[in-house]
Protein backbone atom coordinates (compact mmCIF):
# COMPACT_ATOMS: atom_id res chain seq x y z
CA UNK A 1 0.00 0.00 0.00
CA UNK A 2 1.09 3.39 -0.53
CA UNK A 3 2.54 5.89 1.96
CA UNK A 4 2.52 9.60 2.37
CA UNK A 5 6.39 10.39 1.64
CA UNK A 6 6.08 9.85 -1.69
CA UNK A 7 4.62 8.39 -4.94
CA UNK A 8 4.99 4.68 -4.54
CA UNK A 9 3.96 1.77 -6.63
CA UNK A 10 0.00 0.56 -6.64
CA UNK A 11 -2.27 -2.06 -8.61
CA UNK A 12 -6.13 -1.01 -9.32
CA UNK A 13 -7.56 -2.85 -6.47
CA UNK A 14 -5.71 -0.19 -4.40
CA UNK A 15 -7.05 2.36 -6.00
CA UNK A 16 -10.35 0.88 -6.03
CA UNK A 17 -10.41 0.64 -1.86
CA UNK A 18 -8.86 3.53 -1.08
CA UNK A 19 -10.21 6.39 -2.12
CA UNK A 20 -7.95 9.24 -0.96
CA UNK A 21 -6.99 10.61 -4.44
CA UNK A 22 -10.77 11.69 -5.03
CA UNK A 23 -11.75 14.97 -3.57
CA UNK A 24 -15.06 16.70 -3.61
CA UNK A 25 -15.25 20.06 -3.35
CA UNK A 26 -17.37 21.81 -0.82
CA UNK A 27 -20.58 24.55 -1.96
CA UNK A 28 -17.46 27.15 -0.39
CA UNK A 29 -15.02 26.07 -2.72
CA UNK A 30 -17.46 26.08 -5.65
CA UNK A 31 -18.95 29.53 -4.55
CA UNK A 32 -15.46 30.76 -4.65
CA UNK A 33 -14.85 29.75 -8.53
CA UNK A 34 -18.05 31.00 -9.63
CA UNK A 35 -17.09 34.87 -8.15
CA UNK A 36 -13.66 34.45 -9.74
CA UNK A 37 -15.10 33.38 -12.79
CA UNK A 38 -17.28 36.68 -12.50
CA UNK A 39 -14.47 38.88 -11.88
CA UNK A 40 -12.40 37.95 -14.72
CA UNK A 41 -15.57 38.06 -17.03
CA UNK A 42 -16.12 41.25 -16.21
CA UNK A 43 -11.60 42.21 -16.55
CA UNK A 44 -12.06 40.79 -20.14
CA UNK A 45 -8.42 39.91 -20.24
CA UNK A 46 -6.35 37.59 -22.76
CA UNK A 47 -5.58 34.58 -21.11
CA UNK A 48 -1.76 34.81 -21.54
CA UNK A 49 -2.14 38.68 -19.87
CA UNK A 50 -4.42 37.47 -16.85
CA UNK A 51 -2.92 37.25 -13.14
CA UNK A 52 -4.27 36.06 -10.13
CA UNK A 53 -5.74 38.93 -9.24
CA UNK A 54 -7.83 38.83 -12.27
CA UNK A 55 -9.37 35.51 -11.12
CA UNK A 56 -9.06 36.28 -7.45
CA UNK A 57 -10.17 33.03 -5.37
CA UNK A 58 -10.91 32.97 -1.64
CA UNK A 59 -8.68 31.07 0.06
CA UNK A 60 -10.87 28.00 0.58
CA UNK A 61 -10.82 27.50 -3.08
CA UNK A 62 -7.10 27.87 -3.73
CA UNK A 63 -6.41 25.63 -1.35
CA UNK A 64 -8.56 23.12 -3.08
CA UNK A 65 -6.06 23.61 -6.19
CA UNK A 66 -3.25 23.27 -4.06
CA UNK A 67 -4.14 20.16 -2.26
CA UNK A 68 -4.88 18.75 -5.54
CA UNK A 69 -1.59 19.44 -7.25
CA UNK A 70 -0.15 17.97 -4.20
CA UNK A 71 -1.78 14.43 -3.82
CA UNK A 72 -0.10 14.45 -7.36
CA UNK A 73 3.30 14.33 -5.85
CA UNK A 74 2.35 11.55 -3.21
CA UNK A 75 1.38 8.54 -2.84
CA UNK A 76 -0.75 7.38 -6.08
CA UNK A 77 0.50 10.06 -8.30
CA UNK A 78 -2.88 11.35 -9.42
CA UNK A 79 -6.15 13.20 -7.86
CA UNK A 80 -9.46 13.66 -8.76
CA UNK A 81 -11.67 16.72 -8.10
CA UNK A 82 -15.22 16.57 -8.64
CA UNK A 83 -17.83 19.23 -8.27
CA UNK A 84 -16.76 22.02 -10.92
CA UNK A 85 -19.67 23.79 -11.88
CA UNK A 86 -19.06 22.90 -15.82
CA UNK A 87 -22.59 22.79 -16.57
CA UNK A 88 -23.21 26.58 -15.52
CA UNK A 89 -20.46 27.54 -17.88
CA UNK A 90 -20.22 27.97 -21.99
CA UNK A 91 -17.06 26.98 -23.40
CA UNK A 92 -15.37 30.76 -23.41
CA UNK A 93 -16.81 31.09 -19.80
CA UNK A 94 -15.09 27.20 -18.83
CA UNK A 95 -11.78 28.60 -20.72
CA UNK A 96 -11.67 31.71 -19.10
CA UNK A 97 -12.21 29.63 -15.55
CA UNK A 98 -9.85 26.73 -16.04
CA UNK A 99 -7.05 29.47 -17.19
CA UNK A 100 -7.93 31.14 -14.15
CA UNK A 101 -7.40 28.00 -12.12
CA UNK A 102 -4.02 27.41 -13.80
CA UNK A 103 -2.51 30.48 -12.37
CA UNK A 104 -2.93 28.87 -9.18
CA UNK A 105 -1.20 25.58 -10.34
CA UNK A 106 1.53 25.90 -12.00
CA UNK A 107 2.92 27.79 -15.27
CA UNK A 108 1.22 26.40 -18.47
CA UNK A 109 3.30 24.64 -21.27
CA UNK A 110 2.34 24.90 -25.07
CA UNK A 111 0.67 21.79 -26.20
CA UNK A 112 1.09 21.27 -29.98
CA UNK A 113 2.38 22.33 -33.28
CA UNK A 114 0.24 25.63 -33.15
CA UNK A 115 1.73 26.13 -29.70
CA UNK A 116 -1.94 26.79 -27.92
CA UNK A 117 -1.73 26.01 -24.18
CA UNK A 118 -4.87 24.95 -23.62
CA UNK A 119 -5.74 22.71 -25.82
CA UNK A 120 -10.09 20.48 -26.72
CA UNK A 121 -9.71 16.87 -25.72
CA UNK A 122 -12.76 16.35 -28.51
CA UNK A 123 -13.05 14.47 -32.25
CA UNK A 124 -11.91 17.22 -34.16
CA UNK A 125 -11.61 14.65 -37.32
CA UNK A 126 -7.62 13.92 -36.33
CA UNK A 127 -6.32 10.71 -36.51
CA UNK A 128 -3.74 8.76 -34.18
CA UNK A 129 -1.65 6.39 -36.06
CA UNK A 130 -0.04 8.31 -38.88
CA UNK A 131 2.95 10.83 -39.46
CA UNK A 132 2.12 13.42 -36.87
CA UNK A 133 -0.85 12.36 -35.56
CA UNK A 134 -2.16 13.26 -32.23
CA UNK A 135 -4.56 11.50 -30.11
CA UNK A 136 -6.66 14.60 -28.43
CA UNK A 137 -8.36 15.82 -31.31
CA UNK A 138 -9.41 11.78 -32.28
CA UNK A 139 -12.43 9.84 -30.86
CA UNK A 140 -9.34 6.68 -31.11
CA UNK A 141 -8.12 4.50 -28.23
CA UNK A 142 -4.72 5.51 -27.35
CA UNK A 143 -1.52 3.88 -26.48
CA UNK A 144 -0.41 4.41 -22.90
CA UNK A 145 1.31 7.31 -22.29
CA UNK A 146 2.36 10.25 -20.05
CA UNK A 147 1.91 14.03 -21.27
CA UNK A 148 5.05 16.20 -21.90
CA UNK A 149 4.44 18.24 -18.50
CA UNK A 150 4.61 17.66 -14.43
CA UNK A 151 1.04 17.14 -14.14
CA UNK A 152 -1.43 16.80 -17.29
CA UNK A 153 -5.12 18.08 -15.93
CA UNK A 154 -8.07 16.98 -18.03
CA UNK A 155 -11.20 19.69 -17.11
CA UNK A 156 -14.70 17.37 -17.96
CA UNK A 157 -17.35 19.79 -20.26
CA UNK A 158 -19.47 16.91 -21.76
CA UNK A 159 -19.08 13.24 -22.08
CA UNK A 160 -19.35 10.65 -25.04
CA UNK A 161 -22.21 8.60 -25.58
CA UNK A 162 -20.35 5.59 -25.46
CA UNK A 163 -16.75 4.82 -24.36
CA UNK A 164 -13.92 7.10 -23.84
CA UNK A 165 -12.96 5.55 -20.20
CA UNK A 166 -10.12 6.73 -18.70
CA UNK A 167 -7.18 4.26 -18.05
CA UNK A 168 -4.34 5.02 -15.84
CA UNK A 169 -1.06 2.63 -14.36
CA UNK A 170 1.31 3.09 -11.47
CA UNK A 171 4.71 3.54 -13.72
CA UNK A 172 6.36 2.43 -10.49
CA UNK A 173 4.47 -1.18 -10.11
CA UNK A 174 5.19 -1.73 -14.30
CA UNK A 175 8.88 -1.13 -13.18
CA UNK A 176 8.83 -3.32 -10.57
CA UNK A 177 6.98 -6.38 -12.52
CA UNK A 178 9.60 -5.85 -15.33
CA UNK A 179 11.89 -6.53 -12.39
CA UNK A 180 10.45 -9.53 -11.30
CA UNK A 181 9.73 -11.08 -14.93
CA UNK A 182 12.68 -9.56 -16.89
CA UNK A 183 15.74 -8.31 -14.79
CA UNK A 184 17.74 -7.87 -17.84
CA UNK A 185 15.23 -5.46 -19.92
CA UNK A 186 15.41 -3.00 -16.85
CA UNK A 187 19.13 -1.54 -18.36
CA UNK A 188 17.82 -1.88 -21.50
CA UNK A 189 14.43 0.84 -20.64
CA UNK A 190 16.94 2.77 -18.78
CA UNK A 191 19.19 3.38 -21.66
CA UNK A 192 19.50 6.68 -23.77
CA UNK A 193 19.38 4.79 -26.75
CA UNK A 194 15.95 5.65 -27.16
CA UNK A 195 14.42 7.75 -30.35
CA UNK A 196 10.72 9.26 -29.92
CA UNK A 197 9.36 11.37 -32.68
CA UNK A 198 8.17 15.14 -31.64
CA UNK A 199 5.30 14.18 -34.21
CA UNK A 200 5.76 17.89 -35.89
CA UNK A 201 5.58 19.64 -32.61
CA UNK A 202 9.08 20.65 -32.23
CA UNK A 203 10.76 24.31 -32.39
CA UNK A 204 12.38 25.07 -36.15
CA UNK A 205 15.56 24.72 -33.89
CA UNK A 206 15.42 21.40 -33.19
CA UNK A 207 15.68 17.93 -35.35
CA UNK A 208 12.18 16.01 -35.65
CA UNK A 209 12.88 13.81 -33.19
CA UNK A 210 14.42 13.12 -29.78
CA UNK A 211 16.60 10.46 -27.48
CA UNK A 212 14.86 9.78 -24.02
CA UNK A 213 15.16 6.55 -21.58
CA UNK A 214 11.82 5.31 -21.24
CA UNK A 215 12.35 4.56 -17.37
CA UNK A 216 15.01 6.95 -15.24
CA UNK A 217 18.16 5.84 -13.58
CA UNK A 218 20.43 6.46 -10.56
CA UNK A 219 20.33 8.19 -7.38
CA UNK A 220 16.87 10.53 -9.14
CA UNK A 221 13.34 9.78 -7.90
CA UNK A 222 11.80 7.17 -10.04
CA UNK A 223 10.14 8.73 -13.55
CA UNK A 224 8.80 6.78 -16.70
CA UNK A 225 8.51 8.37 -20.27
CA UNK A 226 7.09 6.02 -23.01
CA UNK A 227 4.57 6.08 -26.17
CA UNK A 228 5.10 3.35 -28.44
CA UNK A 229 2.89 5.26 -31.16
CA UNK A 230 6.47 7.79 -31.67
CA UNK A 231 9.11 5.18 -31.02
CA UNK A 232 7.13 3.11 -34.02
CA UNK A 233 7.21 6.52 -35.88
CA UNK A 234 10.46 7.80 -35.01
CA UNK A 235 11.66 3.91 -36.95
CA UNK A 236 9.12 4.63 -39.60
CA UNK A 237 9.62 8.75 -40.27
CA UNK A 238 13.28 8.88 -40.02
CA UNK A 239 15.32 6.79 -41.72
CA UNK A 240 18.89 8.08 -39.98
CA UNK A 241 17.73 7.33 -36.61
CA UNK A 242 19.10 3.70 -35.39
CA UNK A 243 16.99 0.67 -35.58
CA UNK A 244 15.45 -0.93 -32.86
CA UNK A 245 17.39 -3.75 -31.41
CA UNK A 246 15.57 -7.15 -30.51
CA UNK A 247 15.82 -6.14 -27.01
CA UNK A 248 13.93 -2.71 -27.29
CA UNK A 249 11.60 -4.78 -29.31
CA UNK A 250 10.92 -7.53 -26.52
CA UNK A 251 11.13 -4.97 -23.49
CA UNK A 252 7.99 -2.45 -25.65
CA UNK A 253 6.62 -5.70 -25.74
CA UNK A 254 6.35 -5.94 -22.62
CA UNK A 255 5.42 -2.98 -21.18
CA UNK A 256 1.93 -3.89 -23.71
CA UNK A 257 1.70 -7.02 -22.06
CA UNK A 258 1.79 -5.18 -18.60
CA UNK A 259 -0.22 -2.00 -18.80
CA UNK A 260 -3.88 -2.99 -20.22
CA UNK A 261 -4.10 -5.97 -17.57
CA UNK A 262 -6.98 -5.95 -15.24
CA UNK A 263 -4.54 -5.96 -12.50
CA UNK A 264 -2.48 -2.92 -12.66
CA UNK A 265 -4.85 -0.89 -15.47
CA UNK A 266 -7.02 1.37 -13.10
CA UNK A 267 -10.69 2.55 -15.50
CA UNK A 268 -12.69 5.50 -14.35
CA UNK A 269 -15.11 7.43 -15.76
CA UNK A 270 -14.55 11.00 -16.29
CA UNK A 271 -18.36 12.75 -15.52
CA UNK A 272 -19.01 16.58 -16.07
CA UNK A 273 -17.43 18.44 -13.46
CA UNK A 274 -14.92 16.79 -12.64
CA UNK A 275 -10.61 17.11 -13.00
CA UNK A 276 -7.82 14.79 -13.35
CA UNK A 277 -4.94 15.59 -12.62
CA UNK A 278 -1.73 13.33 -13.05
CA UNK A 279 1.70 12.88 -12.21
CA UNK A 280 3.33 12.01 -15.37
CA UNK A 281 6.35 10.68 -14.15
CA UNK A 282 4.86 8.01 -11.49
CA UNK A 283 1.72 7.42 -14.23
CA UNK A 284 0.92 6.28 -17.30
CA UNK A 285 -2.70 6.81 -18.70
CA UNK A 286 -4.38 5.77 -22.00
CA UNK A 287 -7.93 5.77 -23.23
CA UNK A 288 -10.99 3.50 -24.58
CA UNK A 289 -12.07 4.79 -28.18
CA UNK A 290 -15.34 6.21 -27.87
CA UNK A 291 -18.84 6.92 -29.60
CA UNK A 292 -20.09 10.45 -29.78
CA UNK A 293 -23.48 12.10 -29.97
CA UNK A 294 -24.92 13.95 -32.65
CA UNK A 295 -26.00 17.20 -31.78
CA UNK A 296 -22.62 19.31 -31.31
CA UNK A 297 -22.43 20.85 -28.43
CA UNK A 298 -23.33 17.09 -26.62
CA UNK A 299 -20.40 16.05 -28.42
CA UNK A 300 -17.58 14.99 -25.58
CA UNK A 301 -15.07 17.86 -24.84
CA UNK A 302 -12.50 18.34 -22.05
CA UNK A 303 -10.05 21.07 -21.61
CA UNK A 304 -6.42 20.09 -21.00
CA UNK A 305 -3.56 22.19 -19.43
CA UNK A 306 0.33 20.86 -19.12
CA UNK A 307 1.71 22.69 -15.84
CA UNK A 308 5.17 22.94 -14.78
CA UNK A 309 4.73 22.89 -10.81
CA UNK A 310 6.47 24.11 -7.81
CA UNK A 311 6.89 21.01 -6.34
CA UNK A 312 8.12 18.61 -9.44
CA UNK A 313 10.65 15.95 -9.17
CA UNK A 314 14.28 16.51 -10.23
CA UNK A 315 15.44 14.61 -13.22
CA UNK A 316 18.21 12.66 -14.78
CA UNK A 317 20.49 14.14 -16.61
CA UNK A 318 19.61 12.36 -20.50
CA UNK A 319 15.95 13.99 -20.00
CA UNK A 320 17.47 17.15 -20.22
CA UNK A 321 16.97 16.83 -24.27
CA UNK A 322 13.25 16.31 -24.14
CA UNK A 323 12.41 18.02 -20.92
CA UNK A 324 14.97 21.09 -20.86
CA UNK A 325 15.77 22.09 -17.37
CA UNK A 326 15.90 19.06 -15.00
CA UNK A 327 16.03 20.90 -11.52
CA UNK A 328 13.64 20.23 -9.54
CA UNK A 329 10.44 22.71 -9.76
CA UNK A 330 11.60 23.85 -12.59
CA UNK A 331 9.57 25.59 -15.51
CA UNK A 332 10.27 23.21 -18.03
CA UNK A 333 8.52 20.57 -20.63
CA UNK A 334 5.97 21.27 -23.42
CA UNK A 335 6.74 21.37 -26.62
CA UNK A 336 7.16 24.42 -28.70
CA UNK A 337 5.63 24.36 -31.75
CA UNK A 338 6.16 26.99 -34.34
CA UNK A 339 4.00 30.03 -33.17
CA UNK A 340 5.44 30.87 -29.60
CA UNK A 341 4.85 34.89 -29.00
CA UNK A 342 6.19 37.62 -26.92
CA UNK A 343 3.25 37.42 -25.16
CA UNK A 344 3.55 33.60 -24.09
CA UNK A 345 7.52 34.36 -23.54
CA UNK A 346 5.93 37.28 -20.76
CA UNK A 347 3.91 35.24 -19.63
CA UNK A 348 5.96 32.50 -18.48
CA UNK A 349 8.52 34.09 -16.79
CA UNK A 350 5.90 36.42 -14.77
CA UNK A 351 4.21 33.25 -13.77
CA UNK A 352 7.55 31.48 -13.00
CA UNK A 353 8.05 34.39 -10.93
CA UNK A 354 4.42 34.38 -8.70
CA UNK A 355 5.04 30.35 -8.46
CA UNK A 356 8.27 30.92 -7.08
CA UNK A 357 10.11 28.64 -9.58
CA UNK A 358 13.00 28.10 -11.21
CA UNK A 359 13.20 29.95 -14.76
CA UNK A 360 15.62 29.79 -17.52
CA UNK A 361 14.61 31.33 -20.96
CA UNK A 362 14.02 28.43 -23.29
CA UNK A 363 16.96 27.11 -26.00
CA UNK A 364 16.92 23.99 -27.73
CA UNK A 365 19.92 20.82 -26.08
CA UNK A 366 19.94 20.04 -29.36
CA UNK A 367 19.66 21.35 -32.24
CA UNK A 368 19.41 19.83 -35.94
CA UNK A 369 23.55 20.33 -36.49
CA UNK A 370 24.04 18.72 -33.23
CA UNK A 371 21.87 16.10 -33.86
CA UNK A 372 23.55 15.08 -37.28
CA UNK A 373 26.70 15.16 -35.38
CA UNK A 374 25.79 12.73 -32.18
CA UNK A 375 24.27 10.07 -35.31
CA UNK A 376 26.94 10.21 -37.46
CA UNK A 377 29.25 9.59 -34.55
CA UNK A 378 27.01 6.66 -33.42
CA UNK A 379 27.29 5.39 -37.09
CA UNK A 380 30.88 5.52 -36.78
CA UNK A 381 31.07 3.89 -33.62
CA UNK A 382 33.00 6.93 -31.97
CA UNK A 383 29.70 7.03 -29.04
């Protein structure tokens, strides 16, 4: 069973019997986001320009965000909050509220190639398995994964007609079956050697695609980074990048033959109201396709925001290429897309600044020359 001090490794009959990683809020808390909401209706502000004082909350509701963002750092490495009062909002109203709520989270990372930071969980007509393809804008089941942030929250508007369950593992209790079935794969996950497309969501700076362990190493707190949908594309997109060796092969294998199983794949179903928040580090989470009504604004839609927090884990050092700054609570991750502005660059580092976190201006590890460098030395057999 999980403790306090830390995330720690859990199966989804824990999760099923204890239930401290759900909170409800209270008719305070939710009388304090309907006034903020109010306030910053009336400021009219753009999002990127807003401050806290724009979408002032008592303190009985910021301490609702706050607890939240912290059970994401302990034991189970996620949290539920239920009791958002989606259904008294429109979508700019929900936007302008869940922006509002960020500012007392964390400082928001760009999502995509169009570098938005919020970004519609909805079927937008996208589709998953092809050259660039994301899964948010798709009705399709998705591979597990982890989001490029510290915590990924997912804000409920509407739900599908059918399907669209939420799936989420302990990273840490995958690691420690591969332990107990396959000893020798566990150097293999923790190697560098790893390729992972950016699936066109990279800055002009940087080459296509990226090297990342899939599970960290050393004296760092336990994190997990894997998505077999780029590794497969990353093989298929870019010729120049290295081949997968049987072993990669076996230990992706599995990882599938861990995650969907009954016994460490934890299913809930997101309703209206309610946010999930999770550690993406300690989790992994993936989704049931789903079926969606026919009138449009039925149609299932969450909001989704990738924070950099306060309180974040430190890193090992071969992230550094993916993630950027590995220091712990550190404004880092996202991805940058092509259409970063001054006003996001203001933006960050003011926020950075009211979080209390560490903040160096963005610059890609590295860059297309560098890359070409590192591959042709690998081809060489110089690294």
């Amino acid at each position: 069973m999980p403790t306090a001090s830390g995330p720690c490794a859990w199966k989804a009959e824990d999760a099923r019997r204890d239930r401290s990683w759900i909170q409800r809020l209270t008719p305070e808390e939710v009388e304090g986001f309907r006034a903020a909401l109010g306030h910053a209706r009336k400021k009219n502000k753009p999002l990127l320009e807003m401050e806290q004082r724009d979408f002032p909350l008592p303190d009985a509701s910021r301490r609702a965000l706050e607890r939240a963002v912290r059970t994401t750092q302990n034991r189970w490495g996620m949290c539920l909050v239920q009791g958002f009062p989606t259904d008294e909002w429109n979508e700019a109203e929900m936007r302008l509220a869940y922006w509002g709520m960020g500012l007392y989270m964390g400082v928001a990372r760009p999502q995509n190639r169009a570098s938005e930071v919020i970004n519609d969980v909805r079927d937008a007509g996208g589709s998953y398995k092809v050259k660039g393809g994301r899964g948010y804008n798709t009705s399709a089941g998705l591979d597990f994964h982890q989001d490029s942030c510290d915590v990924v929250a997912l804000l409920c508007r509407r739900t599908a007609k059918s399907g669209g369950t939420s799936k989420v593992v302990s990273s840490i209790a995958v690691r420690d079956r591969i332990r107990e079935l396959r000893p020798d794969l566990l150097p293999v996950l923790q190697d560098a050697g790893w390729f992972h497309s950016f699936q066109n969501t990279q800055d002009p700076a940087q080459p296509p695609f990226y090297r990342c362990p899939i599970f960290g190493a050393g004296d760092h707190p336990f994190c997990a980074r894997t998505n077999r949908k780029n590794i497969v594309a990353a093989q298929a997109d870019f010729p120049e990048v290295p081949r997968l060796t049987a072993q990669q092969q076996e230990a992706l294998d599995l990882l599938d033959s861990i995650m969907p199983t009954d016994e460490y794949c934890y299913s809930m179903e997101l309703e209206r109201g309610d946010m999930q928040l999770l550690n993406s580090f300690v989790t992994l989470h993936s989704r049931t396709p789903f079926e969606d009504h026919a009138e449009a604004d039925a149609k299932r839609h969450l909001m989704r925001l990738w924070m950099s927090i306060p309180t974040s884990q430190p890193l090992p050092p071969q992230w550094a290429e993916y993630w950027g700054d590995v220091r712990a609570g550190a404004v880092r991750g996202g991805v940058r897309g092509t259409a970063i502005t001054p006003e996001f660059l203001a933006y960050e580092e003011r926020q950075a600044e009211v979080m209390k976190m560490l903040f160096t201006p963005w610059k890609p590890v590295i860059d297309q020359k560098e890359m070409k460098r590192i591959l042709a030395a690998q081809e060489e057999g110089v690294l």
